[in-house]
PDB file of N, CA and C in Angstrom:
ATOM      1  N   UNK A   1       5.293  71.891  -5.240  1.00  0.00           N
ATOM      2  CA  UNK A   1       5.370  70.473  -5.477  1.00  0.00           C
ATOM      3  C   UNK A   1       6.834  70.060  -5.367  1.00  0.00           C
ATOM      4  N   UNK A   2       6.787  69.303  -4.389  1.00  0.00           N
ATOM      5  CA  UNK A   2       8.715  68.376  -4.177  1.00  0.00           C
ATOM      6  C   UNK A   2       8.537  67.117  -5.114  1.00  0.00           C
ATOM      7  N   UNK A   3       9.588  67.143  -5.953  1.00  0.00           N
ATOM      8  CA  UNK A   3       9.686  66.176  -6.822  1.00  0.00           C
ATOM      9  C   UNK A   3      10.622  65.277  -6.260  1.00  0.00           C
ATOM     10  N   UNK A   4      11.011  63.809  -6.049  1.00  0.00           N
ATOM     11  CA  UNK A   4      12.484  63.517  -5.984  1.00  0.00           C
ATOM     12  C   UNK A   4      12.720  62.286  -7.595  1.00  0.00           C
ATOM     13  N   UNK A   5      13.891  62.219  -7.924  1.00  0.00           N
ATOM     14  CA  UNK A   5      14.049  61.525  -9.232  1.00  0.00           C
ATOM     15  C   UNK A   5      14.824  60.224  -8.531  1.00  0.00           C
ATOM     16  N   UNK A   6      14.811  59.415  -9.003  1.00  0.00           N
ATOM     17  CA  UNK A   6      16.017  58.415  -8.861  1.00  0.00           C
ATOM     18  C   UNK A   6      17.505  58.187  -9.112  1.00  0.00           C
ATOM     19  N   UNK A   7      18.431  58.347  -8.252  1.00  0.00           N
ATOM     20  CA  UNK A   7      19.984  58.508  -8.101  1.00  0.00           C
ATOM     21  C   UNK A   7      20.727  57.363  -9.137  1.00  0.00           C
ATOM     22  N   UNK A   8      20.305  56.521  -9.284  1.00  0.00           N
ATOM     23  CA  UNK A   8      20.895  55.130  -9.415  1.00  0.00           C
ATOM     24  C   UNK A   8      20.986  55.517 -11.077  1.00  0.00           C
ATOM     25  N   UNK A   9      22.689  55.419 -11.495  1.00  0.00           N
ATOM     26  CA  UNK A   9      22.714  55.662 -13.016  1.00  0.00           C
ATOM     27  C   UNK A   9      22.383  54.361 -13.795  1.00  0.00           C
ATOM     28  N   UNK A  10      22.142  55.153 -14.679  1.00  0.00           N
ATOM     29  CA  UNK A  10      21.383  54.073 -16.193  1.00  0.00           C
ATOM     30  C   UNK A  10      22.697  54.178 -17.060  1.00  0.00           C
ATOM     31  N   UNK A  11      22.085  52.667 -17.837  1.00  0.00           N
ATOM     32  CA  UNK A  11      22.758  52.473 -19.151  1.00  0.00           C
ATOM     33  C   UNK A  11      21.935  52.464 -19.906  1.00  0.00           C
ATOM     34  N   UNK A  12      22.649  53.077 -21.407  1.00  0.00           N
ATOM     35  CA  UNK A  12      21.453  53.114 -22.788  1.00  0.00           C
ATOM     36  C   UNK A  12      21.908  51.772 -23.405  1.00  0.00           C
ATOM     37  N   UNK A  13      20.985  50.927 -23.747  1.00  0.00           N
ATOM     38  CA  UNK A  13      21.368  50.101 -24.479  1.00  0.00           C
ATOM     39  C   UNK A  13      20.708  50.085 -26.171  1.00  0.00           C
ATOM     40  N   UNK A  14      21.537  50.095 -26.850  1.00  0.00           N
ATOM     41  CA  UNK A  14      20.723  50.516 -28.260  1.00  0.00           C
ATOM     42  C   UNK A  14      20.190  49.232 -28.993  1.00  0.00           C
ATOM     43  N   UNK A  15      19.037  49.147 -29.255  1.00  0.00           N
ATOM     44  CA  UNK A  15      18.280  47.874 -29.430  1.00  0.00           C
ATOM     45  C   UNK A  15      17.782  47.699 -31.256  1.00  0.00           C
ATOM     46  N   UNK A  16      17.955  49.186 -31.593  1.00  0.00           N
ATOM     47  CA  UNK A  16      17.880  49.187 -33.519  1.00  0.00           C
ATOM     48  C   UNK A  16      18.601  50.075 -33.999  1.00  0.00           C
ATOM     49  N   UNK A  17      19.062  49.854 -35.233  1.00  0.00           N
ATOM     50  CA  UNK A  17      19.858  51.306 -36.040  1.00  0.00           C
ATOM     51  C   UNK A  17      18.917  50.175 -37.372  1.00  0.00           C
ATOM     52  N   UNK A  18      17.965  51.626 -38.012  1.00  0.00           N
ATOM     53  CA  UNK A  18      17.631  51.097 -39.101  1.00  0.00           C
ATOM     54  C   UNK A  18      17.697  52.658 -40.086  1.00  0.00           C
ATOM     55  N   UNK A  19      17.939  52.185 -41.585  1.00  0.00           N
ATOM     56  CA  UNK A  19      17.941  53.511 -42.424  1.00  0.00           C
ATOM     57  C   UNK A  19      16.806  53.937 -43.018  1.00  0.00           C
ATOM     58  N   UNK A  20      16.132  54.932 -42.672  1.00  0.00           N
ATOM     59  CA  UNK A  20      14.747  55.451 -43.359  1.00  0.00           C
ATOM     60  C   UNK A  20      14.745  56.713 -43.664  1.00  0.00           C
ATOM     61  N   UNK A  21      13.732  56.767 -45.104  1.00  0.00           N
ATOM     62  CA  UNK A  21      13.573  58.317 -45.450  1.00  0.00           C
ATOM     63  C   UNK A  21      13.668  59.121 -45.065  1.00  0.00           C
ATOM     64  N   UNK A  22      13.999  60.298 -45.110  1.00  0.00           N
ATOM     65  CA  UNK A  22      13.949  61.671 -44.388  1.00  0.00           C
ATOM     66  C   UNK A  22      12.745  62.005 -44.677  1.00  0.00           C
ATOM     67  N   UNK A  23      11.934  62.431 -43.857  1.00  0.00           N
ATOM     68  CA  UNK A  23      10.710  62.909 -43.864  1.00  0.00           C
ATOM     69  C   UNK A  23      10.959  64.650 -44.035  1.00  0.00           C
ATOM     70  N   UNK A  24      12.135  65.446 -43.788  1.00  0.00           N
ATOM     71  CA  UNK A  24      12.095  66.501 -44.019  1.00  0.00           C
ATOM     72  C   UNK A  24      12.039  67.251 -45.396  1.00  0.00           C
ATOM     73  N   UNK A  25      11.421  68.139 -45.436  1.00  0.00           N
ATOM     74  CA  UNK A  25      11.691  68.283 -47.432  1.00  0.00           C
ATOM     75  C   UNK A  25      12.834  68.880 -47.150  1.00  0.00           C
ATOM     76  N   UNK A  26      13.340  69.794 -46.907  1.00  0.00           N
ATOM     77  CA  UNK A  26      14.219  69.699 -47.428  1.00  0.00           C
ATOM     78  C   UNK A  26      15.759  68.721 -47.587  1.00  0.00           C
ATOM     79  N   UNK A  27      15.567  67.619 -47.086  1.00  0.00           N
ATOM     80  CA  UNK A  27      15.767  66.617 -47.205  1.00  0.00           C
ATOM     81  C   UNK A  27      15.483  65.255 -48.033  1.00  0.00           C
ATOM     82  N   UNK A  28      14.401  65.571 -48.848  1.00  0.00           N
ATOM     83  CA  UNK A  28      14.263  64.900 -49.913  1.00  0.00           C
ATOM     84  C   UNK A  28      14.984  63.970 -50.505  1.00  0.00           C
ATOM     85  N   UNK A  29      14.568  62.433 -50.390  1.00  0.00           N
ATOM     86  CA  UNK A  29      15.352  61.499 -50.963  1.00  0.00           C
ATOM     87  C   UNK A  29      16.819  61.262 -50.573  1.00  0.00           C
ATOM     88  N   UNK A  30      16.798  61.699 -49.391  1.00  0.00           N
ATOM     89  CA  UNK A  30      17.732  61.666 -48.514  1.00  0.00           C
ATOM     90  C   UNK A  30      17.530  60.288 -47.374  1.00  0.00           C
ATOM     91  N   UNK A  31      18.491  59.388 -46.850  1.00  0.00           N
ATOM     92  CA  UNK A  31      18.753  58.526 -45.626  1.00  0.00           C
ATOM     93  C   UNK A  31      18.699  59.337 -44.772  1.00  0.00           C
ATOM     94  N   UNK A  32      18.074  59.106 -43.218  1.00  0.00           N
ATOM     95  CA  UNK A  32      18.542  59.082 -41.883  1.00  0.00           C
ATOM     96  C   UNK A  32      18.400  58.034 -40.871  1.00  0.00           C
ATOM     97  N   UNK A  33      19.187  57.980 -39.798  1.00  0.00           N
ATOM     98  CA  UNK A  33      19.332  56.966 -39.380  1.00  0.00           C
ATOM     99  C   UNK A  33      18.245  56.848 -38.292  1.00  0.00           C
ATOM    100  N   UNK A  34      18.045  55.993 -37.760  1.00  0.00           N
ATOM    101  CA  UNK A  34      16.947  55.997 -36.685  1.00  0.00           C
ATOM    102  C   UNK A  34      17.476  55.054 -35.605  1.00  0.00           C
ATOM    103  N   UNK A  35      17.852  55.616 -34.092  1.00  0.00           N
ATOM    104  CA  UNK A  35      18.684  54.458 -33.483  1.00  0.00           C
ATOM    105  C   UNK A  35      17.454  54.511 -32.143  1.00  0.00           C
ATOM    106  N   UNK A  36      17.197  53.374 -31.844  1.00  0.00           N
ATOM    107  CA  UNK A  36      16.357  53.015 -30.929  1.00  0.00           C
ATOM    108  C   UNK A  36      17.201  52.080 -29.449  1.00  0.00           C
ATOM    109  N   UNK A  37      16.771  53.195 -28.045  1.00  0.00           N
ATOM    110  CA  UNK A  37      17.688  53.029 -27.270  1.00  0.00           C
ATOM    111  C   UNK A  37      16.782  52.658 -26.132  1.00  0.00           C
ATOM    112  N   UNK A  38      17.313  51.606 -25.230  1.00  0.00           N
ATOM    113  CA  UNK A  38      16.196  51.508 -24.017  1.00  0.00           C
ATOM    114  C   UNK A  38      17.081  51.513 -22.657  1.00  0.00           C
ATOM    115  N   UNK A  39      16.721  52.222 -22.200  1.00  0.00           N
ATOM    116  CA  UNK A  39      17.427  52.387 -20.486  1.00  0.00           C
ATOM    117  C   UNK A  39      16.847  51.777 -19.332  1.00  0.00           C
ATOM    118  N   UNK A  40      15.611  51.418 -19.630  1.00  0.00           N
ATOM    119  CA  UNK A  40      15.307  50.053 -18.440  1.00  0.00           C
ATOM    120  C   UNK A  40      14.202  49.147 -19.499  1.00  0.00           C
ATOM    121  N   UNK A  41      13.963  48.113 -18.967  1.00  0.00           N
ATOM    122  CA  UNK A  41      12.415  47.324 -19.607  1.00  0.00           C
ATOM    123  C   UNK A  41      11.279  48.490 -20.229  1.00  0.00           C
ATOM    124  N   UNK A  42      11.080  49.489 -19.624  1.00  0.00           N
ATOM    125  CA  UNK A  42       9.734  49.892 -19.701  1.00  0.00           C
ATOM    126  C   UNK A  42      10.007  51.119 -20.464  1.00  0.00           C
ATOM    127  N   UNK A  43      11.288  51.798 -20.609  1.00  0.00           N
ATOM    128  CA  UNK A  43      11.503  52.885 -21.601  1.00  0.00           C
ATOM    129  C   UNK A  43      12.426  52.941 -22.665  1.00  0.00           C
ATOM    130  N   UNK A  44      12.080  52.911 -23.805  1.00  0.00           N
ATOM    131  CA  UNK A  44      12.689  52.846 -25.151  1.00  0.00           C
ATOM    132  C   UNK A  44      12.464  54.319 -25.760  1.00  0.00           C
ATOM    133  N   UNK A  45      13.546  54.587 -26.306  1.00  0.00           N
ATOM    134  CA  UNK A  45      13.381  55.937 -27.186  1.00  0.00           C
ATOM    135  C   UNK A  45      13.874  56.226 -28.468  1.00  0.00           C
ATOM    136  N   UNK A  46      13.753  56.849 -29.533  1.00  0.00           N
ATOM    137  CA  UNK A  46      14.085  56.997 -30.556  1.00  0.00           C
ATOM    138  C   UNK A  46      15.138  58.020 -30.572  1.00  0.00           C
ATOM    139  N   UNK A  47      16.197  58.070 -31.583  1.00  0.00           N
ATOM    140  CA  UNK A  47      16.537  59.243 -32.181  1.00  0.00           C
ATOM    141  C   UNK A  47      16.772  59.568 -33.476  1.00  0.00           C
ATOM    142  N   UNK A  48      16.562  60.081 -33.950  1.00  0.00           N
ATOM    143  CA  UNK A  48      16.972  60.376 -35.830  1.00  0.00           C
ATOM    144  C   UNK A  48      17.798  61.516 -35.996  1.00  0.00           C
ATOM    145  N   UNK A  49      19.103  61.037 -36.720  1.00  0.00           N
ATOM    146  CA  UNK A  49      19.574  61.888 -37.367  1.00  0.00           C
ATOM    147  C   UNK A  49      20.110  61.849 -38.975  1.00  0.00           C
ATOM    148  N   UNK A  50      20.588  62.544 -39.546  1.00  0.00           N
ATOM    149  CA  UNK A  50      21.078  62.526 -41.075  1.00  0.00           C
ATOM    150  C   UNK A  50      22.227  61.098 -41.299  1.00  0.00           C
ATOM    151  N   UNK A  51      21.865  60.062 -42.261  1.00  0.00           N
ATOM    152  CA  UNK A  51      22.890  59.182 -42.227  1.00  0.00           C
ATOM    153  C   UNK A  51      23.736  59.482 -42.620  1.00  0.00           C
ATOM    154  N   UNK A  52      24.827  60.602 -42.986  1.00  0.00           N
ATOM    155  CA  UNK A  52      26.172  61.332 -43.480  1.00  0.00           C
ATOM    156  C   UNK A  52      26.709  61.832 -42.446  1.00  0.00           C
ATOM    157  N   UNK A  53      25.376  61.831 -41.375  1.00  0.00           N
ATOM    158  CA  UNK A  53      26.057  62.445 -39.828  1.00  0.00           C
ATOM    159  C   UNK A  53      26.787  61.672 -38.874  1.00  0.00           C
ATOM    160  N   UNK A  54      26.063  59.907 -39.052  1.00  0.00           N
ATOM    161  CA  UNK A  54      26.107  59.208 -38.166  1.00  0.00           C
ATOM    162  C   UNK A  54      27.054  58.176 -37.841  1.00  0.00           C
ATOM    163  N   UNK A  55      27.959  58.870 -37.478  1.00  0.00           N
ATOM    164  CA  UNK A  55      29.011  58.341 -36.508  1.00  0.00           C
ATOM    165  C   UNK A  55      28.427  57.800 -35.396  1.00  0.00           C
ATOM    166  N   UNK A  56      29.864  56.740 -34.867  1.00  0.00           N
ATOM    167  CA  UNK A  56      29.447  56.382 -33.464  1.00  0.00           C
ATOM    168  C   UNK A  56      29.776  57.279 -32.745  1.00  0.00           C
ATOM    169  N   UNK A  57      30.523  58.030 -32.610  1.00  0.00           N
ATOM    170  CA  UNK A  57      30.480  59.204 -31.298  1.00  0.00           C
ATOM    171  C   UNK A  57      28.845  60.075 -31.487  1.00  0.00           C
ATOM    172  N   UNK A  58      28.462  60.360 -32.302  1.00  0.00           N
ATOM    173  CA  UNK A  58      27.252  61.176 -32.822  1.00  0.00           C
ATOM    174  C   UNK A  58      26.590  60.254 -31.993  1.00  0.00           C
ATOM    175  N   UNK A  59      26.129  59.707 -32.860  1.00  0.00           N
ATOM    176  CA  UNK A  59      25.099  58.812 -31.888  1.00  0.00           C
ATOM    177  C   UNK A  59      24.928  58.608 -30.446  1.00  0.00           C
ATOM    178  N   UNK A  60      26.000  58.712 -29.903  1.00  0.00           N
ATOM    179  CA  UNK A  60      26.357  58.298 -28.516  1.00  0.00           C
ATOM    180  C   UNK A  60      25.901  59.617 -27.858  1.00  0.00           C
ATOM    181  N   UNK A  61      26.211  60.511 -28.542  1.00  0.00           N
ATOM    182  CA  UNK A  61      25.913  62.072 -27.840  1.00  0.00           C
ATOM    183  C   UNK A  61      24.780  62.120 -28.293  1.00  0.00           C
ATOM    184  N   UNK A  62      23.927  62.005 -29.338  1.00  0.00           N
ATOM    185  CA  UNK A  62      22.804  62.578 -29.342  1.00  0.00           C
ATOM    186  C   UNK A  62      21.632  61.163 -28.434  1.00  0.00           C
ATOM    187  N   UNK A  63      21.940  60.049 -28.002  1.00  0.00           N
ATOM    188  CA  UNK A  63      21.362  59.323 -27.251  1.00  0.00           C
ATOM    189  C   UNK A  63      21.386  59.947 -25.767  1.00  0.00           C
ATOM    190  N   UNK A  64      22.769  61.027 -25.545  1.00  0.00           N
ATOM    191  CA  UNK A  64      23.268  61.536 -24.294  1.00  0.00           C
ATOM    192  C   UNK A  64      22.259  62.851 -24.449  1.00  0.00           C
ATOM    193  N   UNK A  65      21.811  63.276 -25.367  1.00  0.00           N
ATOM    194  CA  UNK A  65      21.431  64.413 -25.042  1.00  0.00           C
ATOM    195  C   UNK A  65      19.899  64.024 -25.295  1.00  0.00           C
ATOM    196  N   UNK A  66      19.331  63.393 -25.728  1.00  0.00           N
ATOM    197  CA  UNK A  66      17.879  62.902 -25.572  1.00  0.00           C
ATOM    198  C   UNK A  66      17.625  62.552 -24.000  1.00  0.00           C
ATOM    199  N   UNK A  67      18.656  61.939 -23.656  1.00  0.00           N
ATOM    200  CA  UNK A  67      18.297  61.394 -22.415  1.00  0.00           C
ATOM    201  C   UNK A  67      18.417  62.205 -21.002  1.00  0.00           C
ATOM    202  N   UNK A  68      19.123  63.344 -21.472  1.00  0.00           N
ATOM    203  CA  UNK A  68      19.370  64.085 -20.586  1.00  0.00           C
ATOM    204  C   UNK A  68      17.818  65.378 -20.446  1.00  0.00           C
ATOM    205  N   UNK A  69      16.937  65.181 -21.672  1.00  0.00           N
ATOM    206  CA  UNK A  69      16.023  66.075 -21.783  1.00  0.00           C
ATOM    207  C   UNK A  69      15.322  65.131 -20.961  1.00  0.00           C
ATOM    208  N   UNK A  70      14.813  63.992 -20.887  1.00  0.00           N
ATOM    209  CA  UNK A  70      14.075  63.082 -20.216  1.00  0.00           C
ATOM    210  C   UNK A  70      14.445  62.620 -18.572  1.00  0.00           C
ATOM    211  N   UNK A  71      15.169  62.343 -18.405  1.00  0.00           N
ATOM    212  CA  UNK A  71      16.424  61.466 -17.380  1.00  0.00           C
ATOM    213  C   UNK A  71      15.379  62.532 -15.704  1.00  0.00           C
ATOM    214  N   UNK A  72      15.098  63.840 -15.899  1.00  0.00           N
ATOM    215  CA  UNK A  72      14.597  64.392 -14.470  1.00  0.00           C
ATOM    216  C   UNK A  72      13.130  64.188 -14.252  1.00  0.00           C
ATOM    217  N   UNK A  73      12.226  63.947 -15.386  1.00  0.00           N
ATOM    218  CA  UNK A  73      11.066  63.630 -14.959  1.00  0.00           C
ATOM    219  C   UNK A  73      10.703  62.416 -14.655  1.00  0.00           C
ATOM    220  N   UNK A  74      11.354  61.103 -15.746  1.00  0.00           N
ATOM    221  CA  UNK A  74      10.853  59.651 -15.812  1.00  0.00           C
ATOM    222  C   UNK A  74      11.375  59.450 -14.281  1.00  0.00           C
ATOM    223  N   UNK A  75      10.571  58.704 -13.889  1.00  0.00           N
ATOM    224  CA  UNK A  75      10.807  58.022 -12.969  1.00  0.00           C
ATOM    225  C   UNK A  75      10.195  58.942 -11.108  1.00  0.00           C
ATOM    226  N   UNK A  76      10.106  59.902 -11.671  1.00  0.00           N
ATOM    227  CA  UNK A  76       9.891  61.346 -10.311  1.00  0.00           C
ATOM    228  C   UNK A  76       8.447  60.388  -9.487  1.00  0.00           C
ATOM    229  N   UNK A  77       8.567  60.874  -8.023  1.00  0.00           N
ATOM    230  CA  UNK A  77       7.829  60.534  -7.514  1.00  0.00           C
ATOM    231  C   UNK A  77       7.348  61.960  -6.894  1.00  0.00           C
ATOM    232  N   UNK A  78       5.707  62.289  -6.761  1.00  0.00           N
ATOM    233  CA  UNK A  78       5.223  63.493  -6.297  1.00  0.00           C
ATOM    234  C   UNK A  78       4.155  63.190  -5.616  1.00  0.00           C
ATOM    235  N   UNK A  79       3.850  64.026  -3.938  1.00  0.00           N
ATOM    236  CA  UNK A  79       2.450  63.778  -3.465  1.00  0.00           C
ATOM    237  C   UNK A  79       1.450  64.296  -4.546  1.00  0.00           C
ATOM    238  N   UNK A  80       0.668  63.354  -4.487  1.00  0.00           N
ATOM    239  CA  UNK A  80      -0.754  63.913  -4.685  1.00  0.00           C
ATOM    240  C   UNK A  80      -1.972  64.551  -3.563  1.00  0.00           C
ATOM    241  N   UNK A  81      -2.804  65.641  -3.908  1.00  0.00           N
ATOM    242  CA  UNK A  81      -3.573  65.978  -2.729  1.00  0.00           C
ATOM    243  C   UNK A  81      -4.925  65.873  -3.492  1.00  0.00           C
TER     244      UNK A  81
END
């Protein structure tokens, strides 16, 4: 199967930073942050991390590294038979 992806770079634009529970126990009664990022109309993504973590460089990298797990499939075009 030949995949090809689309060349044309994206921007993340971050559309929420809201503070919610940690759902982890061992995290208990603990903040994390939740930043919600969209790179075109049709894809929005989440990320959560610890709010003691969350810097703006943090954020920026872990939006960079979400997107980099995603960034080769969205968008791929493949024959079908």
């Amino acid at each position: 199967m030949t995949m090809s992806t689309p060349t044309t770079p994206r921007e993340a634009e971050i559309v929420s930073v809201l503070d919610v529970p940690s759902p982890e126990a061992t995290r208990m009664g603990k903040t994390d942050v939740m930043v919600t990022y969209r790179v075109d109309p049709l894809h929005s993504f989440t990320i959560r991390m610890p709010k003691e973590e969350a810097t703006k460089e943090k954020i920026r990298a872990a939006i960079q590294a979400d997107w980099n797990t995603r960034k080769e499939i969205i968008g791929a075009k493949f024959a079908l038979t």
